[in-house]
C-alpha atoms as a PDB file:
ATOM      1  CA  UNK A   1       2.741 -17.456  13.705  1.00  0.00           C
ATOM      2  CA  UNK A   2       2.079 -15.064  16.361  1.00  0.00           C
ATOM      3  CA  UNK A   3       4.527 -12.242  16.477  1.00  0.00           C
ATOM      4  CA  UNK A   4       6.482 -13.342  13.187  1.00  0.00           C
ATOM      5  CA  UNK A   5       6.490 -10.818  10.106  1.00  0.00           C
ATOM      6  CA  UNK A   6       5.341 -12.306   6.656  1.00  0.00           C
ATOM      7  CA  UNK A   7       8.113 -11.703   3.928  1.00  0.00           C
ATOM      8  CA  UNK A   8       7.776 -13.940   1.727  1.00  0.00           C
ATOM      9  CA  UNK A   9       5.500 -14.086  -1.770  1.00  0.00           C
ATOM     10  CA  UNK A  10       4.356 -10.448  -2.566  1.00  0.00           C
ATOM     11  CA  UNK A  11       5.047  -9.655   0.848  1.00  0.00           C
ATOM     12  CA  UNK A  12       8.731  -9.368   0.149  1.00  0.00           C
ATOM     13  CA  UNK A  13       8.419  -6.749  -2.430  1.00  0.00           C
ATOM     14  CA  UNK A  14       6.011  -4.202  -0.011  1.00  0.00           C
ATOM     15  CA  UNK A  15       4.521  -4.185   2.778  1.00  0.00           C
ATOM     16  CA  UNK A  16       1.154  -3.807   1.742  1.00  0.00           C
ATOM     17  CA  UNK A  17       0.201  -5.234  -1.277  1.00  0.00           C
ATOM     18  CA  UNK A  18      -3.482  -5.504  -0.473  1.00  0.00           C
ATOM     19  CA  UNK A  19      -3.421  -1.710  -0.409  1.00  0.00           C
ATOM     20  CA  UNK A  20      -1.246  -0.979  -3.375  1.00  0.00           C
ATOM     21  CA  UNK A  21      -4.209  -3.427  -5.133  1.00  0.00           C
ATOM     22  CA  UNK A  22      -6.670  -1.671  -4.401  1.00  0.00           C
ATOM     23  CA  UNK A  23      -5.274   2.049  -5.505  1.00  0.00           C
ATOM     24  CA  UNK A  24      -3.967  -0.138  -8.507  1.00  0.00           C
ATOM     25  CA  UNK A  25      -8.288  -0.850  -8.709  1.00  0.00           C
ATOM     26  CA  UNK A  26      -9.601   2.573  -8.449  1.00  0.00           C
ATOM     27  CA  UNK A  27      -6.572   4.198 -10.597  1.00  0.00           C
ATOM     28  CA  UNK A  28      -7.626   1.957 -13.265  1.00  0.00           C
ATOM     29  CA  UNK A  29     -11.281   2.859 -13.088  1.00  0.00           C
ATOM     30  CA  UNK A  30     -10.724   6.382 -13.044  1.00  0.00           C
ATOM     31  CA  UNK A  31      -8.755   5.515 -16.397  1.00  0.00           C
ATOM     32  CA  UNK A  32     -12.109   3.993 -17.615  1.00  0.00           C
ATOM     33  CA  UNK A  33     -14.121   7.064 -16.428  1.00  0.00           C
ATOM     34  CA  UNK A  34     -11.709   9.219 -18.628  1.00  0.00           C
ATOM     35  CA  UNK A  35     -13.563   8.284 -21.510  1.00  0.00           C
ATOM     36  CA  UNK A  36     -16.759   9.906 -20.613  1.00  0.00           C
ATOM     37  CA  UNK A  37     -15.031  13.518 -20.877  1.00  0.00           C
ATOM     38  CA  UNK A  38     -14.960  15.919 -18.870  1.00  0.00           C
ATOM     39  CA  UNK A  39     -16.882  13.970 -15.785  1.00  0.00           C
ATOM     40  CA  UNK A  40     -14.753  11.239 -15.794  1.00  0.00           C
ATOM     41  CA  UNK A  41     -11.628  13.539 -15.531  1.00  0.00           C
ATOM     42  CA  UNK A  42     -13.192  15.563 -12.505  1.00  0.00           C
ATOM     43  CA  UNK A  43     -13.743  11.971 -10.619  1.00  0.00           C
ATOM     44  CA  UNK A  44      -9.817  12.079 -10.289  1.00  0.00           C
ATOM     45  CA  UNK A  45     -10.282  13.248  -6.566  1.00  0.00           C
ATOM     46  CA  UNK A  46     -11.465   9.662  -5.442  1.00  0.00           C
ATOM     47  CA  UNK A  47      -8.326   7.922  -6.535  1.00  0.00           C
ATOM     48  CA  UNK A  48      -6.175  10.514  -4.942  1.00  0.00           C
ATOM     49  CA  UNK A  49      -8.195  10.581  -1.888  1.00  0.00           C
ATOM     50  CA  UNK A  50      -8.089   6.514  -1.343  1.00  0.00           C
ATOM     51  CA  UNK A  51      -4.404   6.860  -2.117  1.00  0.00           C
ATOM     52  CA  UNK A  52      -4.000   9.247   0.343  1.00  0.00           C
ATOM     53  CA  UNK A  53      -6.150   7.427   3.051  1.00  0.00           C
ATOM     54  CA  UNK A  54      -4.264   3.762   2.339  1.00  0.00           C
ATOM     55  CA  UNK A  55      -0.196   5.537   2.709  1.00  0.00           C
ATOM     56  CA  UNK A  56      -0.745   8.581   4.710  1.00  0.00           C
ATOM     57  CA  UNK A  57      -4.116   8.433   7.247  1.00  0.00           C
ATOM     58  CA  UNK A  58      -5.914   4.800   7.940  1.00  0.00           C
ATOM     59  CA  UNK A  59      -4.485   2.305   6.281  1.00  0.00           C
ATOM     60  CA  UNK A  60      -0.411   1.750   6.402  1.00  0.00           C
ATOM     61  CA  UNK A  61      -0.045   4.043   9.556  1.00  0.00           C
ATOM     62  CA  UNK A  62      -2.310   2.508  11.776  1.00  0.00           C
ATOM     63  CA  UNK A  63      -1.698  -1.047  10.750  1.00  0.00           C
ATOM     64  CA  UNK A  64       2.162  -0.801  11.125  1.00  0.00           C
ATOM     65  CA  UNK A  65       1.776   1.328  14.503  1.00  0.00           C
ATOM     66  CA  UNK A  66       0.617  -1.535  15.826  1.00  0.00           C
ATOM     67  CA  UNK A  67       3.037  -4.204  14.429  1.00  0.00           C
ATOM     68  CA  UNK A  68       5.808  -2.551  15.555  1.00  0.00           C
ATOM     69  CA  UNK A  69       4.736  -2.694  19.134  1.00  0.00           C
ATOM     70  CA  UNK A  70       4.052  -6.576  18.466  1.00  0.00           C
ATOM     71  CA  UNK A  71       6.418  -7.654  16.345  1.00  0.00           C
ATOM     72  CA  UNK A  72      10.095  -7.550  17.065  1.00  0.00           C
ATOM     73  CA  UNK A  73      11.226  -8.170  13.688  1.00  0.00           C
ATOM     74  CA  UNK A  74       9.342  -5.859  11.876  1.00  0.00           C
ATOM     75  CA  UNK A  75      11.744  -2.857  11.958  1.00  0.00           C
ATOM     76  CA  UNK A  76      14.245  -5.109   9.980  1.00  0.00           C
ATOM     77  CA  UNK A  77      11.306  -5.922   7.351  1.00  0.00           C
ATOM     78  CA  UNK A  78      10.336  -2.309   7.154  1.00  0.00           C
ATOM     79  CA  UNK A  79      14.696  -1.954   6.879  1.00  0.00           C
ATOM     80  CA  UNK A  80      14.508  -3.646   3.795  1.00  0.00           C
ATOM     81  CA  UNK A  81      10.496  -3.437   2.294  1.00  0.00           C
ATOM     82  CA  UNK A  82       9.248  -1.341   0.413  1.00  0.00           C
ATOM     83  CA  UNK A  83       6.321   0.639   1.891  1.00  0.00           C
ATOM     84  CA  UNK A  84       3.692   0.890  -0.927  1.00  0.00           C
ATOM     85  CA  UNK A  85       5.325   0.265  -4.460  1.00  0.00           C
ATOM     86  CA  UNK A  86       6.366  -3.436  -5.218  1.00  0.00           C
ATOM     87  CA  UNK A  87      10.429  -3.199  -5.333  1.00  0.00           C
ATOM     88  CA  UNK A  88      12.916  -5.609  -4.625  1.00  0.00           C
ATOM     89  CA  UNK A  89      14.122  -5.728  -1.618  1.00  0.00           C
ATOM     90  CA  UNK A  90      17.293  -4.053  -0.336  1.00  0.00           C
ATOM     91  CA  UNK A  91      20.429  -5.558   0.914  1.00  0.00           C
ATOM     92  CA  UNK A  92      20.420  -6.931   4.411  1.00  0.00           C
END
């Protein structure tokens, strides 16, 4: 499978669903933590911060720096994939 894109399974709704998992994770345990009051309410900057990190810094711009340069195809997956949020694909 070297060079070839992955689109199908959850793959053909985004890009990254191992990231958008793991925000889904830590969004729900900051829900949890809500309970506790005011604590639980202030721990809203890790969420945003690992959200940030996976779309914006480490995560989804590193990873698909480097599959462009190795994978031909992947500008027509990115073309048609959504880039965090599971969505159904667009039109060829």
């Amino acid at each position: 499978n070297t060079g070839k894109v992955l689109d199908t399974g959850l793959w053909r709704y985004t890009r990254h669903p191992n990231y958008f998992g793991d925000a889904c994770t830590w969004w729900g345990i900051w829900l949890i933590a809500c309970e506790t009051g005011l604590p639980g309410w202030i721990s809203i900057i890790g969420p945003i911060f690992l959200t940030f990190t996976l779309t914006r810094w480490s995560g989804k711009p590193l990873l698909e720096k480097g599959m462009k340069k190795t994978r031909p195809e992947y500008a027509d997956y990115v073309a048609r994939t959504s880039g965090f949020f599971p969505l159904p694909p667009k039109s060829r």
